[in-house]
C-alpha atoms as a PDB file:
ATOM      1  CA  UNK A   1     199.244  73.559 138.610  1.00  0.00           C
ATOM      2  CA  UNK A   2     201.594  75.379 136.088  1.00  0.00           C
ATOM      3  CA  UNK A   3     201.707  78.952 135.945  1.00  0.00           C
ATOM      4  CA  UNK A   4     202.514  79.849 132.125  1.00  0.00           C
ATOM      5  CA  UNK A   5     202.951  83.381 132.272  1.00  0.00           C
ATOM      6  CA  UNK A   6     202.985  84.515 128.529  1.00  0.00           C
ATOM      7  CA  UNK A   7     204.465  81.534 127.037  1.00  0.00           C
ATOM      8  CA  UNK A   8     201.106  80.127 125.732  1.00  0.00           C
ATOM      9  CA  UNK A   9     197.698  82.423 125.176  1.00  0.00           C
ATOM     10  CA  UNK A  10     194.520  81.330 125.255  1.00  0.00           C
ATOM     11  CA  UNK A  11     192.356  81.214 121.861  1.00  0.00           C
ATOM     12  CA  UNK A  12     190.974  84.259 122.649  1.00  0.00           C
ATOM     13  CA  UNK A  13     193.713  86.352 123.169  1.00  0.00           C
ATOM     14  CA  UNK A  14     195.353  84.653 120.926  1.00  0.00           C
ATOM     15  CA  UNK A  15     192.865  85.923 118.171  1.00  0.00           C
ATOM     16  CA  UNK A  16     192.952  89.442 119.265  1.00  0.00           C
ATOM     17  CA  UNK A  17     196.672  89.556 119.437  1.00  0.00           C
ATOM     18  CA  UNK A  18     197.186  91.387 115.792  1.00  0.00           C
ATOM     19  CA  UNK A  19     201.098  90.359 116.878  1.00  0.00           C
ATOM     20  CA  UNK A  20     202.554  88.013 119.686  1.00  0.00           C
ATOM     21  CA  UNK A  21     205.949  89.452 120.127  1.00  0.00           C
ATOM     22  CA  UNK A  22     208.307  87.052 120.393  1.00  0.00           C
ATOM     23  CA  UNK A  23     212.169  87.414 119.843  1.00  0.00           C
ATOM     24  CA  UNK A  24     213.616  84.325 118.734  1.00  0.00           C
ATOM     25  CA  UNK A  25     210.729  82.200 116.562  1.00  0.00           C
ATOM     26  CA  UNK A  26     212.489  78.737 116.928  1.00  0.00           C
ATOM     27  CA  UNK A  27     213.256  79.330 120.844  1.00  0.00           C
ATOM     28  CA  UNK A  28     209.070  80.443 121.257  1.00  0.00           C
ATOM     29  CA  UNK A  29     208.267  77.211 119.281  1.00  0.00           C
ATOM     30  CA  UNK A  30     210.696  75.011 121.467  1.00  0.00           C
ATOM     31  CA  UNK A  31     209.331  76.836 124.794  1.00  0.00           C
ATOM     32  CA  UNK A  32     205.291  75.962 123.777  1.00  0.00           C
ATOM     33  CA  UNK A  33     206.381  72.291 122.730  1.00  0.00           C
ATOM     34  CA  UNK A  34     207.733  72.038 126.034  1.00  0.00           C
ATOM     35  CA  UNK A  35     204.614  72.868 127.249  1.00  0.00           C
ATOM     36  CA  UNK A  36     203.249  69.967 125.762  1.00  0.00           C
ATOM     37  CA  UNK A  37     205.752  67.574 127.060  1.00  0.00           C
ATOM     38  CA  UNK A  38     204.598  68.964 131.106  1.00  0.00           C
ATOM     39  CA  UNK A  39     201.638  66.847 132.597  1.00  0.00           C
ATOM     40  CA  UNK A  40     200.351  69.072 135.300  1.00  0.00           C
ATOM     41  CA  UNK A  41     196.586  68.615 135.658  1.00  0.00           C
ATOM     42  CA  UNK A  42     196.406  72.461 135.347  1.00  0.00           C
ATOM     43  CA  UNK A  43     197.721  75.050 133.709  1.00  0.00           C
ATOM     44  CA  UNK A  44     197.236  78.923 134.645  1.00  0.00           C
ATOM     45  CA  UNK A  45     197.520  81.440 131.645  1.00  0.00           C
ATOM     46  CA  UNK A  46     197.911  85.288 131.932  1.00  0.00           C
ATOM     47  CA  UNK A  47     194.887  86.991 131.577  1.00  0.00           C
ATOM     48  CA  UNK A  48     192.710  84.155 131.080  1.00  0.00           C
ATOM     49  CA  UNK A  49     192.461  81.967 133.502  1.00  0.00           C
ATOM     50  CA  UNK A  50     192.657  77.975 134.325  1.00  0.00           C
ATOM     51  CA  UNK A  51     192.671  75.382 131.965  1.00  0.00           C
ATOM     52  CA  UNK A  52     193.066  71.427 132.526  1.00  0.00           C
ATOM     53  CA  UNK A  53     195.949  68.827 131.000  1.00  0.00           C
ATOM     54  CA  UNK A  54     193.396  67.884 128.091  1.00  0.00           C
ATOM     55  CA  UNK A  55     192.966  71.444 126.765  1.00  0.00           C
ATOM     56  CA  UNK A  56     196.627  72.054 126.611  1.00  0.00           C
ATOM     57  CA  UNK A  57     197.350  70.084 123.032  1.00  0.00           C
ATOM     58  CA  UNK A  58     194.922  71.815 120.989  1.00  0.00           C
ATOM     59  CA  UNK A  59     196.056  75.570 122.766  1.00  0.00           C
ATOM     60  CA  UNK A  60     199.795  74.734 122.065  1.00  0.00           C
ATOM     61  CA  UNK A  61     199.133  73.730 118.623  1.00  0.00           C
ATOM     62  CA  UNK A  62     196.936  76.841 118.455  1.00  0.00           C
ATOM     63  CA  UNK A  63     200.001  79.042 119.325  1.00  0.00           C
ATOM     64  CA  UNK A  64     202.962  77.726 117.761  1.00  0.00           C
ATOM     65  CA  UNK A  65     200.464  77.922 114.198  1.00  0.00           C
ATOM     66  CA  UNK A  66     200.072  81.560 114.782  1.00  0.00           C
ATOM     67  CA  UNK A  67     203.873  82.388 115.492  1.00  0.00           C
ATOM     68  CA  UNK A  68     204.900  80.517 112.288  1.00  0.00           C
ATOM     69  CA  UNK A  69     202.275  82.466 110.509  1.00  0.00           C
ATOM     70  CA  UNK A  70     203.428  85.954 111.920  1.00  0.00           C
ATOM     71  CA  UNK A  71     206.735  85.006 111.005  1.00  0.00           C
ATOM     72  CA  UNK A  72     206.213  83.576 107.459  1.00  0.00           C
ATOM     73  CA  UNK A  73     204.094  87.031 106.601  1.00  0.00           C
ATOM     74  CA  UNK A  74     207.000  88.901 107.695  1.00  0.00           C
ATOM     75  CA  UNK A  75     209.354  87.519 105.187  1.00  0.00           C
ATOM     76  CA  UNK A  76     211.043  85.053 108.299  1.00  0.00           C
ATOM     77  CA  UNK A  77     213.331  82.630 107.010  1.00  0.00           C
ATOM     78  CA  UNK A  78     214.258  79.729 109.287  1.00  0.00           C
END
């Protein structure tokens, strides 16, 4: 099992979160495709519990979309 901490939320967080703080944009997006590279056959994420290897693309994907989205509507250039 990998313990994520808050490197990777789960949809629902992830769709109450009005803003995932994160302070570098390209470092969050290189830490959650990292996540993608791991095969652990489960991964724990804060405050939402357990999820399996299979569920981890999608919820990565999920993620680094919203980040780049935060950023663009806050005028981010990268």
């Amino acid at each position: 099992m990998c313990h994520l901490g808050d490197a990777v939320m789960s949809g629902k967080d992830l769709s109450r979160a009005k803003m995932p703080y994160m302070l570098d944009v390209d470092e969050a997006v290189v830490s959650m495709e990292a996540v993608r590279e791991t095969d652990y056959p489960f991964y724990l994420v804060s405050h939402c519990g357990i999820f399996t290897r299979e569920e981890m693309p999608a919820m990565v994907d999920e993620n680094i979309q919203k980040e780049l989205d935060i950023y663009d509507l806050l005028g981010g250039r990268r």
